[in-house]
N, C-alpha and C. Protein backbone atom coordinates (compact mmCIF):
# COMPACT_ATOMS: atom_id res chain seq x y z
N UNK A 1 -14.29 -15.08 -5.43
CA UNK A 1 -14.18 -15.42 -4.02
C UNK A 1 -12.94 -14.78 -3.39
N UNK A 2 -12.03 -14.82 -3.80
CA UNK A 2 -10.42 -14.32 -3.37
C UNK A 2 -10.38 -12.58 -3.30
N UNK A 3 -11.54 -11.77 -4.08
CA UNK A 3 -11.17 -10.43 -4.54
C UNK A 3 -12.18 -10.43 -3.05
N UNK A 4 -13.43 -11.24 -2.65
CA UNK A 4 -14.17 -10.85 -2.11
C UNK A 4 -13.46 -10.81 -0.34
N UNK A 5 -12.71 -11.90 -0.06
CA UNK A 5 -11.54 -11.92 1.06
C UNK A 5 -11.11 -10.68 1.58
N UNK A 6 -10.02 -10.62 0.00
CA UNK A 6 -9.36 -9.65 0.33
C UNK A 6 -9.82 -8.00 0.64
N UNK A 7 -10.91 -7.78 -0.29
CA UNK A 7 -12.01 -6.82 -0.03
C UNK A 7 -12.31 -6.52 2.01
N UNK A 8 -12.68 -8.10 2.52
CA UNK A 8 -13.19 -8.05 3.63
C UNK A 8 -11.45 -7.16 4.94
N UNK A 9 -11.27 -7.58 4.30
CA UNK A 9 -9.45 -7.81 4.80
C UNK A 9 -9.12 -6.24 4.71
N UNK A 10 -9.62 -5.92 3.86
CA UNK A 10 -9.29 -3.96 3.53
C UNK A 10 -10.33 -3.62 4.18
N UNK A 11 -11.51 -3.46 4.22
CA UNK A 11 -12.64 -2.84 5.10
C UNK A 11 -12.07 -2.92 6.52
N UNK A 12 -11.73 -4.10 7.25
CA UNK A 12 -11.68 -4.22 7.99
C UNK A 12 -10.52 -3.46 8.93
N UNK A 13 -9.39 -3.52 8.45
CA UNK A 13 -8.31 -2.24 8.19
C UNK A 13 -8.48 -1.45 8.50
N UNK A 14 -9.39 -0.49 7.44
CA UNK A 14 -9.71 0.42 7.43
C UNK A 14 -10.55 1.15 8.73
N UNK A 15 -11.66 -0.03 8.68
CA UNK A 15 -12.57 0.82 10.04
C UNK A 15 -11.56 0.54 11.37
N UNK A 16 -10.56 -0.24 11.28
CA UNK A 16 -9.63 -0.33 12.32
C UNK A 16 -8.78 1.06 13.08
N UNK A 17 -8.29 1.80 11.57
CA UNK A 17 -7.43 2.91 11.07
C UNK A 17 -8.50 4.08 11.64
N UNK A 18 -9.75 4.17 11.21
CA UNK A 18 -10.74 5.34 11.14
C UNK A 18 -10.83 5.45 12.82
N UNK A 19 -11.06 4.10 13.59
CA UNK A 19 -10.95 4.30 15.01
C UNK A 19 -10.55 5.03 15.46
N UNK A 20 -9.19 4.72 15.47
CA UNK A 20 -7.81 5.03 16.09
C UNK A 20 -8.04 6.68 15.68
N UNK A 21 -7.81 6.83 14.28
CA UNK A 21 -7.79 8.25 14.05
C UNK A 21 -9.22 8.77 14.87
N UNK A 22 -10.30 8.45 14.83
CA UNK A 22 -11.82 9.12 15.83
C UNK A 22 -10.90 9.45 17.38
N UNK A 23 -10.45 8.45 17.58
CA UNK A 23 -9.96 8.51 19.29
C UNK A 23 -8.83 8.89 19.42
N UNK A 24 -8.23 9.70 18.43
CA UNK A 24 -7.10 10.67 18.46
C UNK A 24 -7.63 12.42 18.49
N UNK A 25 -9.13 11.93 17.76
CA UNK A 25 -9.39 13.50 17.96
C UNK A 25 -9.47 13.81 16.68
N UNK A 26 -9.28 13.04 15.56
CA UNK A 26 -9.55 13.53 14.16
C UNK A 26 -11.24 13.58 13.83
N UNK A 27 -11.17 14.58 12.77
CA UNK A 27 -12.76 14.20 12.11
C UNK A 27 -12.10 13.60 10.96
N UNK A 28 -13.15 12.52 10.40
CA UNK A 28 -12.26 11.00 9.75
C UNK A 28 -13.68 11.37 8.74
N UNK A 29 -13.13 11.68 7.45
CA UNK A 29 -13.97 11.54 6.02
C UNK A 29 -14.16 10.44 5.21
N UNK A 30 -14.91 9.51 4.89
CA UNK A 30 -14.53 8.55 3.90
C UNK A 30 -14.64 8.91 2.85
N UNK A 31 -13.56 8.05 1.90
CA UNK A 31 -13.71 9.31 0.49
C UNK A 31 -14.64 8.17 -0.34
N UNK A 32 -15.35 9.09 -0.90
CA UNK A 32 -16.66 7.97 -2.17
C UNK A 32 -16.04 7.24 -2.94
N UNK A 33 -16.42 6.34 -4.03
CA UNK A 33 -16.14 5.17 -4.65
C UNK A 33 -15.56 5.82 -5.86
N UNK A 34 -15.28 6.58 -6.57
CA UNK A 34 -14.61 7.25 -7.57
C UNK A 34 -13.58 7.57 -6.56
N UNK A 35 -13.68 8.55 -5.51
CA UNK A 35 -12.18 9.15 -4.69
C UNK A 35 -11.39 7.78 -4.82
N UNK A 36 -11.60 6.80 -3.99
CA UNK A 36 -11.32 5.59 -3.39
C UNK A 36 -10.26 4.65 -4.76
N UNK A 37 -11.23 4.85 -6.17
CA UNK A 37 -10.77 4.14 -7.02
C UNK A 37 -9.73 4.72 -7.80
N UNK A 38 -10.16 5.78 -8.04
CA UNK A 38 -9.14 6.61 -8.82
C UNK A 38 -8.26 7.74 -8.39
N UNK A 39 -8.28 8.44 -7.14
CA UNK A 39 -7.57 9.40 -6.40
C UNK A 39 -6.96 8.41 -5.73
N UNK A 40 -7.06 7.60 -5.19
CA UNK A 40 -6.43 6.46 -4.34
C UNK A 40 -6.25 6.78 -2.64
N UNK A 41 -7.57 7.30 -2.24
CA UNK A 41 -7.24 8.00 -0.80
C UNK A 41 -8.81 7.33 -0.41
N UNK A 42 -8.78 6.81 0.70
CA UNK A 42 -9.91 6.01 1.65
C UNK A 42 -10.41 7.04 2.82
N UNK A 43 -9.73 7.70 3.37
CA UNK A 43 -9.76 9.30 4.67
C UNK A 43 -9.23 10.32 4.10
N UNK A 44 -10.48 11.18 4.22
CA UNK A 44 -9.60 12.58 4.76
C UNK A 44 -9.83 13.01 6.19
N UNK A 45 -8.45 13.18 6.63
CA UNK A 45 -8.39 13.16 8.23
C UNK A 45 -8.23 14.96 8.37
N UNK A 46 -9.00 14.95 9.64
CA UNK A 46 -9.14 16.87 9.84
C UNK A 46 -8.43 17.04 11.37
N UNK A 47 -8.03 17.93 11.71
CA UNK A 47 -8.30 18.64 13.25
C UNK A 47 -8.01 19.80 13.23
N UNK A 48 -8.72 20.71 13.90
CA UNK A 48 -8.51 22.12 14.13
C UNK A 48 -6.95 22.48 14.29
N UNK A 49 -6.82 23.39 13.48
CA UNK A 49 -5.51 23.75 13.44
C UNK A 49 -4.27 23.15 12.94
N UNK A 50 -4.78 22.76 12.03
CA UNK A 50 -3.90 21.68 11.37
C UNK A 50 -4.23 21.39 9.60
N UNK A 51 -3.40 21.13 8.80
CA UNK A 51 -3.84 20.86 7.65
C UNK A 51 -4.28 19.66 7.48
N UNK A 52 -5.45 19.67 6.81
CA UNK A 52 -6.00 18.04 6.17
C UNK A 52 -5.06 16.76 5.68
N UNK A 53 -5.36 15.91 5.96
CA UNK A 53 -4.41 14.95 5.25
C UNK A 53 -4.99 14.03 4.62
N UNK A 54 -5.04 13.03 3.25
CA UNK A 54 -5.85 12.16 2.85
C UNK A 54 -4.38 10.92 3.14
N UNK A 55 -5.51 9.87 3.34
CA UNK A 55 -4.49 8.92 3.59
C UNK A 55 -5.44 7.53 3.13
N UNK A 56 -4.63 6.20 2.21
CA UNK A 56 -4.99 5.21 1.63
C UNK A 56 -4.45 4.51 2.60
N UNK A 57 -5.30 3.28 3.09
CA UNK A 57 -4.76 2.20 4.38
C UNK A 57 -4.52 1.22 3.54
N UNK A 58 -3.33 0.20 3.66
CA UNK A 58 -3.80 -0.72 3.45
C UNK A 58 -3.20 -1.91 4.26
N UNK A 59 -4.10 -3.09 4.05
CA UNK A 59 -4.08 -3.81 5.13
C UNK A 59 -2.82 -4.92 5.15
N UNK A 60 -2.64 -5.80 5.79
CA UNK A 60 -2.00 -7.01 5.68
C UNK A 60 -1.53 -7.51 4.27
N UNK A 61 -0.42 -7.63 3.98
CA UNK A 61 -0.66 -8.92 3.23
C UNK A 61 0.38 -10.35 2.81
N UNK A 62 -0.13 -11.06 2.05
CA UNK A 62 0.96 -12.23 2.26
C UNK A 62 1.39 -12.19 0.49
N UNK A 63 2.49 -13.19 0.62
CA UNK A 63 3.17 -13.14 -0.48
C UNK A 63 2.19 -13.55 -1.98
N UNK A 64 1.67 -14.66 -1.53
CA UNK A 64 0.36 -15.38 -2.43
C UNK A 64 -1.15 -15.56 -1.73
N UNK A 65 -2.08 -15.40 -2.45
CA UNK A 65 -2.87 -15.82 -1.97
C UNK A 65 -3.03 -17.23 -1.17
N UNK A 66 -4.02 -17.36 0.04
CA UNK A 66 -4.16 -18.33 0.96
C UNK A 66 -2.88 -18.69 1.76
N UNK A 67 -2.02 -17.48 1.74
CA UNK A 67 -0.67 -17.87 2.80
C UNK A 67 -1.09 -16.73 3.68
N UNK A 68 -0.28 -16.99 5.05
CA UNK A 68 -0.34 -16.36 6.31
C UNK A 68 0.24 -14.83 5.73
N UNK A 69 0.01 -13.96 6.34
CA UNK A 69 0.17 -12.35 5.97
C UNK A 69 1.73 -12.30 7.41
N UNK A 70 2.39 -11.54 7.15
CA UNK A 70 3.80 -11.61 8.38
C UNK A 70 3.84 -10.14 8.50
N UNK A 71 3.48 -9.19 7.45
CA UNK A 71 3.87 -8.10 7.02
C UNK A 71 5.38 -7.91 7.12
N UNK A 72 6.19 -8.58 6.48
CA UNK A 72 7.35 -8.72 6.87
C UNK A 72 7.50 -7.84 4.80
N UNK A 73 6.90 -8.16 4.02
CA UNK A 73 6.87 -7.72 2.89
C UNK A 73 5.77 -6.76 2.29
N UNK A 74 5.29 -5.33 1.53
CA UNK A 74 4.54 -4.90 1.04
C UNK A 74 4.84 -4.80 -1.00
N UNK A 75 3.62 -4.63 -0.82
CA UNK A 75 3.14 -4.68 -2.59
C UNK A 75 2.91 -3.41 -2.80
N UNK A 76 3.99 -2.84 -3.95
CA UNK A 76 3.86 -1.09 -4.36
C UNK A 76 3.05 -1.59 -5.30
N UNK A 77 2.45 -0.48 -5.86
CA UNK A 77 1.77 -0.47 -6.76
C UNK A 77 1.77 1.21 -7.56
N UNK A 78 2.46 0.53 -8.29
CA UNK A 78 2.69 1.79 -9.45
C UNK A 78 1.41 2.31 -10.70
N UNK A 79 0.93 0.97 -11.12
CA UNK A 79 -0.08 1.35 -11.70
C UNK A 79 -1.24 -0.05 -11.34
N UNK A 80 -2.63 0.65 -11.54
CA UNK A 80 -3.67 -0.42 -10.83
C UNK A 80 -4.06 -1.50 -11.82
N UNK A 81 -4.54 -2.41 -11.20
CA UNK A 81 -5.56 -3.46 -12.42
C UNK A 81 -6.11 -2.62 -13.43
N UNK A 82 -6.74 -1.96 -13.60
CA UNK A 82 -7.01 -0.87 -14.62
C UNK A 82 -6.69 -0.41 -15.77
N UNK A 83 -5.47 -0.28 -15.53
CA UNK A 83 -4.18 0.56 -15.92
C UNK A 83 -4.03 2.00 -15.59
N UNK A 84 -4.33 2.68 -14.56
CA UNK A 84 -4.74 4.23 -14.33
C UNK A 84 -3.64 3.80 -13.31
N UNK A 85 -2.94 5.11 -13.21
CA UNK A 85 -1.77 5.19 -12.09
C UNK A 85 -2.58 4.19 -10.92
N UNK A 86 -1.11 3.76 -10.72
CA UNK A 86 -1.56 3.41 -9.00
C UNK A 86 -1.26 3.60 -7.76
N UNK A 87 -1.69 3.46 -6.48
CA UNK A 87 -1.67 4.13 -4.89
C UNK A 87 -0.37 4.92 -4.79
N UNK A 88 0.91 4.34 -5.29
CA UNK A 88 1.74 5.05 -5.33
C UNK A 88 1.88 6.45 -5.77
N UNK A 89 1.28 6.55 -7.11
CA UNK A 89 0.89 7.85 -7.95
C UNK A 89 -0.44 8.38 -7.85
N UNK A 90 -1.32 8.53 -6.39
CA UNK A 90 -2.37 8.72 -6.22
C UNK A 90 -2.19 9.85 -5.42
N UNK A 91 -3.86 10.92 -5.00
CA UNK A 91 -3.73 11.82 -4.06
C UNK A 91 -3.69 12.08 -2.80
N UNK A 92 -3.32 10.34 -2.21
CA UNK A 92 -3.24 10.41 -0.76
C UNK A 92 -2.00 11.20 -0.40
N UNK A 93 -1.94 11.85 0.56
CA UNK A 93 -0.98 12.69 1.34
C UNK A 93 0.41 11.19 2.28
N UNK A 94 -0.88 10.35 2.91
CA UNK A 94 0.04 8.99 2.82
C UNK A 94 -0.51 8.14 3.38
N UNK A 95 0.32 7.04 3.20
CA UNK A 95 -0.09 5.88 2.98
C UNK A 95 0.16 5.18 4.35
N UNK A 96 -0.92 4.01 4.82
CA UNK A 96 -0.78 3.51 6.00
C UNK A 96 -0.75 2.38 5.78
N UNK A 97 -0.04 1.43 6.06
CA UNK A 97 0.12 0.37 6.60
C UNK A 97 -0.26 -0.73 7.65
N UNK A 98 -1.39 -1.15 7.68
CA UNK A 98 -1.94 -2.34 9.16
C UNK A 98 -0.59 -2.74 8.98
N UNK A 99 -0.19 -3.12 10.57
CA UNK A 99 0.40 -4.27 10.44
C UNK A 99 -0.28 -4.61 12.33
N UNK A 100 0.55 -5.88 12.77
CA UNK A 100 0.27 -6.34 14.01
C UNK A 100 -0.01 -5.67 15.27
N UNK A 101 0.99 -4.31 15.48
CA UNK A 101 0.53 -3.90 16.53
C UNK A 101 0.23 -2.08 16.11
N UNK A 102 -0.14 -1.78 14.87
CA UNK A 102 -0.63 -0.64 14.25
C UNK A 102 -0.62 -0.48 13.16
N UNK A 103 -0.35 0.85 12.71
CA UNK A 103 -0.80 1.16 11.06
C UNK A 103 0.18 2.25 11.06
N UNK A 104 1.50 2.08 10.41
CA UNK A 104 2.61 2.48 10.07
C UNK A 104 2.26 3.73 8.66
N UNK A 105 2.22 5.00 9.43
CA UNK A 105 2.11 6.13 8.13
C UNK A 105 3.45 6.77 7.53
N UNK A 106 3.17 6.60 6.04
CA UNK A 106 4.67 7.15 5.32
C UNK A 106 4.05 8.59 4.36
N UNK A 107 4.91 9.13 4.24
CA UNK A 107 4.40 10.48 3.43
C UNK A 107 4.35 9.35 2.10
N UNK A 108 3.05 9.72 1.34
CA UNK A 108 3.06 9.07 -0.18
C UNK A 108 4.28 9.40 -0.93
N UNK A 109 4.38 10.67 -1.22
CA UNK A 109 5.46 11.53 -2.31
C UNK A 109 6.98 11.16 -1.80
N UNK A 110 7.22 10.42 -0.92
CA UNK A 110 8.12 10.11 -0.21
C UNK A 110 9.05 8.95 -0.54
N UNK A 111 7.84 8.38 -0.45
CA UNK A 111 7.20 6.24 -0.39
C UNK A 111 7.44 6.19 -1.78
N UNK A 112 7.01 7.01 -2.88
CA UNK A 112 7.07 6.95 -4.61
C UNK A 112 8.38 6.91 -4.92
N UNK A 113 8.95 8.09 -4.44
CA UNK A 113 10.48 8.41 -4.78
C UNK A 113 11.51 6.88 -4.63
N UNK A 114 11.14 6.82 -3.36
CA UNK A 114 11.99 5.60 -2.85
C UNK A 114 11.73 4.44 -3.32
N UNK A 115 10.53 3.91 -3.86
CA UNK A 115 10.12 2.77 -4.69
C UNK A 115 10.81 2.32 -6.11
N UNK A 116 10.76 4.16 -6.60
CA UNK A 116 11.21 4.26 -7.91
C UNK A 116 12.55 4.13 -8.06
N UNK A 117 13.26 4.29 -6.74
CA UNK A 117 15.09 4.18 -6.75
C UNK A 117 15.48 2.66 -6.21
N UNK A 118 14.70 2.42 -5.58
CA UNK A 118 14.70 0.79 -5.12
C UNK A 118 14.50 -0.48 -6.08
N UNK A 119 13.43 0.00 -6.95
CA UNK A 119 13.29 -0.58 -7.94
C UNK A 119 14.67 -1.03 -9.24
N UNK A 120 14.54 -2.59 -9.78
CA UNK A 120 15.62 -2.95 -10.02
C UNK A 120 15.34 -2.09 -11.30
N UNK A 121 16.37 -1.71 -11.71
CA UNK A 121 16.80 -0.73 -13.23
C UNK A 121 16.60 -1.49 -14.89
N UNK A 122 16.83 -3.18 -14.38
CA UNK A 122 16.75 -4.30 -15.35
C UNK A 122 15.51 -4.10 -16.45
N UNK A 123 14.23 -3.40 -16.09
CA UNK A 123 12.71 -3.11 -16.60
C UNK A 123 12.74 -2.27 -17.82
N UNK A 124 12.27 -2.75 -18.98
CA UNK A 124 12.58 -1.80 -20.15
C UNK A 124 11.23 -1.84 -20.15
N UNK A 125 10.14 -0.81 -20.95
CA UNK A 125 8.80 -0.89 -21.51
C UNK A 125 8.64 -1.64 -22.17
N UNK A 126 7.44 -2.69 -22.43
CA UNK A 126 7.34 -3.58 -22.99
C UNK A 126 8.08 -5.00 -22.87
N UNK A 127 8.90 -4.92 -21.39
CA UNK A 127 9.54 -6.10 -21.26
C UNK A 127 8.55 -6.82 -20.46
N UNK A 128 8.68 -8.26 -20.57
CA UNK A 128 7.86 -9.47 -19.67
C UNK A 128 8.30 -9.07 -18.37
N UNK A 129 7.19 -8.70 -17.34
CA UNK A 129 7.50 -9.15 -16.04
C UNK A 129 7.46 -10.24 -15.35
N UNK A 130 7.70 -10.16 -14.22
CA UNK A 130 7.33 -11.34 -13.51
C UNK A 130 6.03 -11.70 -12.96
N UNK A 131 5.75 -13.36 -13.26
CA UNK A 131 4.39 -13.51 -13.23
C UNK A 131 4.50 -14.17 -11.56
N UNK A 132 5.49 -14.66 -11.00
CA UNK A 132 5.18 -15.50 -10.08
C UNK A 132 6.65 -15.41 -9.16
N UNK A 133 6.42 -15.87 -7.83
CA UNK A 133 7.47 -15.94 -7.00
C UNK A 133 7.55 -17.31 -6.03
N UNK A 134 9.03 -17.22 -5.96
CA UNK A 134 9.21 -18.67 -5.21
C UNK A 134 8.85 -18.37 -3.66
N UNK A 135 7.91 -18.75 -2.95
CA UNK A 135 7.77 -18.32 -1.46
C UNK A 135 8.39 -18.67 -0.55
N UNK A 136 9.50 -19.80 -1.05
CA UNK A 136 10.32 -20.06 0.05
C UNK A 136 11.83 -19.05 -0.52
N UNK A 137 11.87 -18.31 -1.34
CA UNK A 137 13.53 -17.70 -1.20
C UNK A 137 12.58 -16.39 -1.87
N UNK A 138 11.91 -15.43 -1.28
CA UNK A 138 11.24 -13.96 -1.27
C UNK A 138 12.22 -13.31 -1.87
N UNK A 139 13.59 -12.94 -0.75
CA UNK A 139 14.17 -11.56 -1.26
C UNK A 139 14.36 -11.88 -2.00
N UNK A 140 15.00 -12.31 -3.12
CA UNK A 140 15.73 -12.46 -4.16
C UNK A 140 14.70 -11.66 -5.16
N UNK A 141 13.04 -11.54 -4.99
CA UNK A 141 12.52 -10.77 -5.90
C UNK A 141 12.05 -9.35 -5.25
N UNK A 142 13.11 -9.05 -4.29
CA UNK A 142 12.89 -7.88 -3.77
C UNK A 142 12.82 -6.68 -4.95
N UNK A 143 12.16 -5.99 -5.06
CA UNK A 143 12.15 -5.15 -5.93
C UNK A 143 12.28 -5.01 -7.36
N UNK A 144 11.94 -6.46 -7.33
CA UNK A 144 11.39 -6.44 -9.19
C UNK A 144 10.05 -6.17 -9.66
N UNK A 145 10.40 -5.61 -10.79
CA UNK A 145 9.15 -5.64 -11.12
C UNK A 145 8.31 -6.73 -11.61
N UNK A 146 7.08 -6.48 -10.87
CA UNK A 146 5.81 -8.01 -11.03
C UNK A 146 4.67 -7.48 -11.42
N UNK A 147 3.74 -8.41 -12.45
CA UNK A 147 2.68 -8.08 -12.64
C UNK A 147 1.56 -9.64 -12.53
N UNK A 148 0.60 -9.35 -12.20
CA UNK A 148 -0.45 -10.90 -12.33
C UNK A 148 -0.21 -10.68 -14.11
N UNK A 149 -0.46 -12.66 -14.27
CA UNK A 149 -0.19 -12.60 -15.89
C UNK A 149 -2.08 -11.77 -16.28
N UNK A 150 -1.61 -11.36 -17.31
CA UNK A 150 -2.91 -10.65 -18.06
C UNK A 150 -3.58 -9.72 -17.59
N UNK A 151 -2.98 -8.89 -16.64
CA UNK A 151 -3.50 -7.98 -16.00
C UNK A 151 -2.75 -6.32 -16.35
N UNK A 152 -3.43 -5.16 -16.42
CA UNK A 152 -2.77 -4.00 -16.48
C UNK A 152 -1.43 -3.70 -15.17
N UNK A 153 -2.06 -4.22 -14.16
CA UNK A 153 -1.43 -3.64 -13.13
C UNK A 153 0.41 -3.84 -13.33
N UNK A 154 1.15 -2.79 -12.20
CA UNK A 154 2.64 -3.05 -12.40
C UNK A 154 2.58 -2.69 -11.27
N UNK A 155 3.38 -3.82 -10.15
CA UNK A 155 3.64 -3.82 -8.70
C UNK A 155 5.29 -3.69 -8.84
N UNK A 156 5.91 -3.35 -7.53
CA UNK A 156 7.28 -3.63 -7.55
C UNK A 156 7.37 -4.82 -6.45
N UNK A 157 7.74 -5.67 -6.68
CA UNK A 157 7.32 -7.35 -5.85
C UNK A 157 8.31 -6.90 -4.16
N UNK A 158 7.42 -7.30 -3.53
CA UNK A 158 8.15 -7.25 -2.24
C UNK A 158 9.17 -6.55 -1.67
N UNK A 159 8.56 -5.00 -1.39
CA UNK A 159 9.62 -4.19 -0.75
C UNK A 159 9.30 -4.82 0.85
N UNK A 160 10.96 -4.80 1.29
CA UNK A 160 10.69 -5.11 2.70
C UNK A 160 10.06 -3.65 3.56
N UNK A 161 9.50 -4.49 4.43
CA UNK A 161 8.69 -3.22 5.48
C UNK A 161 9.81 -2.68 6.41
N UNK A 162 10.92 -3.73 6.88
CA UNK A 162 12.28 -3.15 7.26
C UNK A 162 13.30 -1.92 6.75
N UNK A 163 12.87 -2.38 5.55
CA UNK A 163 13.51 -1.52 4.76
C UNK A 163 13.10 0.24 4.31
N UNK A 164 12.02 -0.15 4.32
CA UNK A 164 10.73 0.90 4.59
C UNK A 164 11.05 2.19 5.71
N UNK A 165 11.01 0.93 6.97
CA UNK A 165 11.15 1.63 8.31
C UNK A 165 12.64 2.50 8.13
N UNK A 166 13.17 1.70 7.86
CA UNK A 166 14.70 1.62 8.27
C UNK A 166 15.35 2.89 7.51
N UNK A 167 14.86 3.22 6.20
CA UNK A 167 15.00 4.31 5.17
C UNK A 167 14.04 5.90 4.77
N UNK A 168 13.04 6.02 5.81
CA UNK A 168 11.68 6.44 5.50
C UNK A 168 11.25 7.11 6.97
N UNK A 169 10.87 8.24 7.03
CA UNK A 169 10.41 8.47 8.03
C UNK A 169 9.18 8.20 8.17
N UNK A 170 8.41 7.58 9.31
CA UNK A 170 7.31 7.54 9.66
C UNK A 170 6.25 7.27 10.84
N UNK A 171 5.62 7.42 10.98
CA UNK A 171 4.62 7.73 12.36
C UNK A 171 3.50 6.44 12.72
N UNK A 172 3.90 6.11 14.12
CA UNK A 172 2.60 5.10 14.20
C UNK A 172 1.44 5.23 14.88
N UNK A 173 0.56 4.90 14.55
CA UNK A 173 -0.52 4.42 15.28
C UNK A 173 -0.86 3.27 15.72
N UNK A 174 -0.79 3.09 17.35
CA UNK A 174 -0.94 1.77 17.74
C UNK A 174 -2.40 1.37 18.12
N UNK A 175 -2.61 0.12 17.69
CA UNK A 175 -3.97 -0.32 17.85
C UNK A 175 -4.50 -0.42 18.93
């Protein structure tokens, strides 16, 4: 039920994102269910005279499931449920962001670098991550590394989107 939400929550994003890009004048590609899963890119965006760009949206989100989304925090993702690299180490050109009043684009190769230096240094291979966070005191797990218990995936827990902005060049699209 919760994968199926959040599923609705990314579609929805997305055809939000594909708009915007149609009524900018792009031709807007969706990439197939292998691109999507394992390249980690949802568009390839076109316009005459210009180079292609693939770009992974993603939507809202909140700290835990069934809490309000603020986008005040995002979830890197270094490697997926899977275990196959993840969005971070994927072939999108970059990565977008919904948030309230658009969809905030960062160069991917950019967004990686800076994750990987942000990220706390404390993480040895094979060390326990973190399974869970306190939702009333966030930063404090700013940039640790988190994983759901029993799962492949490795997130870096709550980079701020401030921080993002604030360090990162990037381009908006307003809704």
């Amino acid at each position: 039920m919760r994968f199926k939400e959040s599923q609705k929550k990314g579609d929805k994003a997305e055809k939000g994102f594909a708009k915007i890009a149609k009524d900018k004048g792009f031709k807007v590609t969706k990439a197939n269910e292998q691109q999507n899963i394992y390249e980690h890119w949802d568009f390839k965006i076109e316009k005459e005279n210009t180079k292609p760009f693939f770009v992974d949206v993603k939507s809202t989100k909140s700290l835990q499931r069934n809490q309000k989304e603020t986008g005040k925090y995002i979830w890197l993702e270094f490697k997926g449920v899977r275990g196959f690299a993840g969005w971070l180490k994927g072939k999108a050109t970059h990565i977008s962001f919904e948030q309230k009043d658009g969809f905030y684009n960062f160069n991917r190769e950019k967004l990686h670098k800076w994750a990987k230096a942000k990220t706390k240094p404390n993480y040895k291979a094979g060390q326990e991550f973190l399974h869970s966070i306190d939702k009333n005191d966030p930063d404090k797990y700013l940039y640790q590394p988190y994983n759901r218990k029993d799962r492949k995936s490795e997130l870096t827990v709550l980079a701020s989107f401030e921080d993002m902005k604030k360090d990162l060049k990037y381009s908006i699209w307003k809704k």
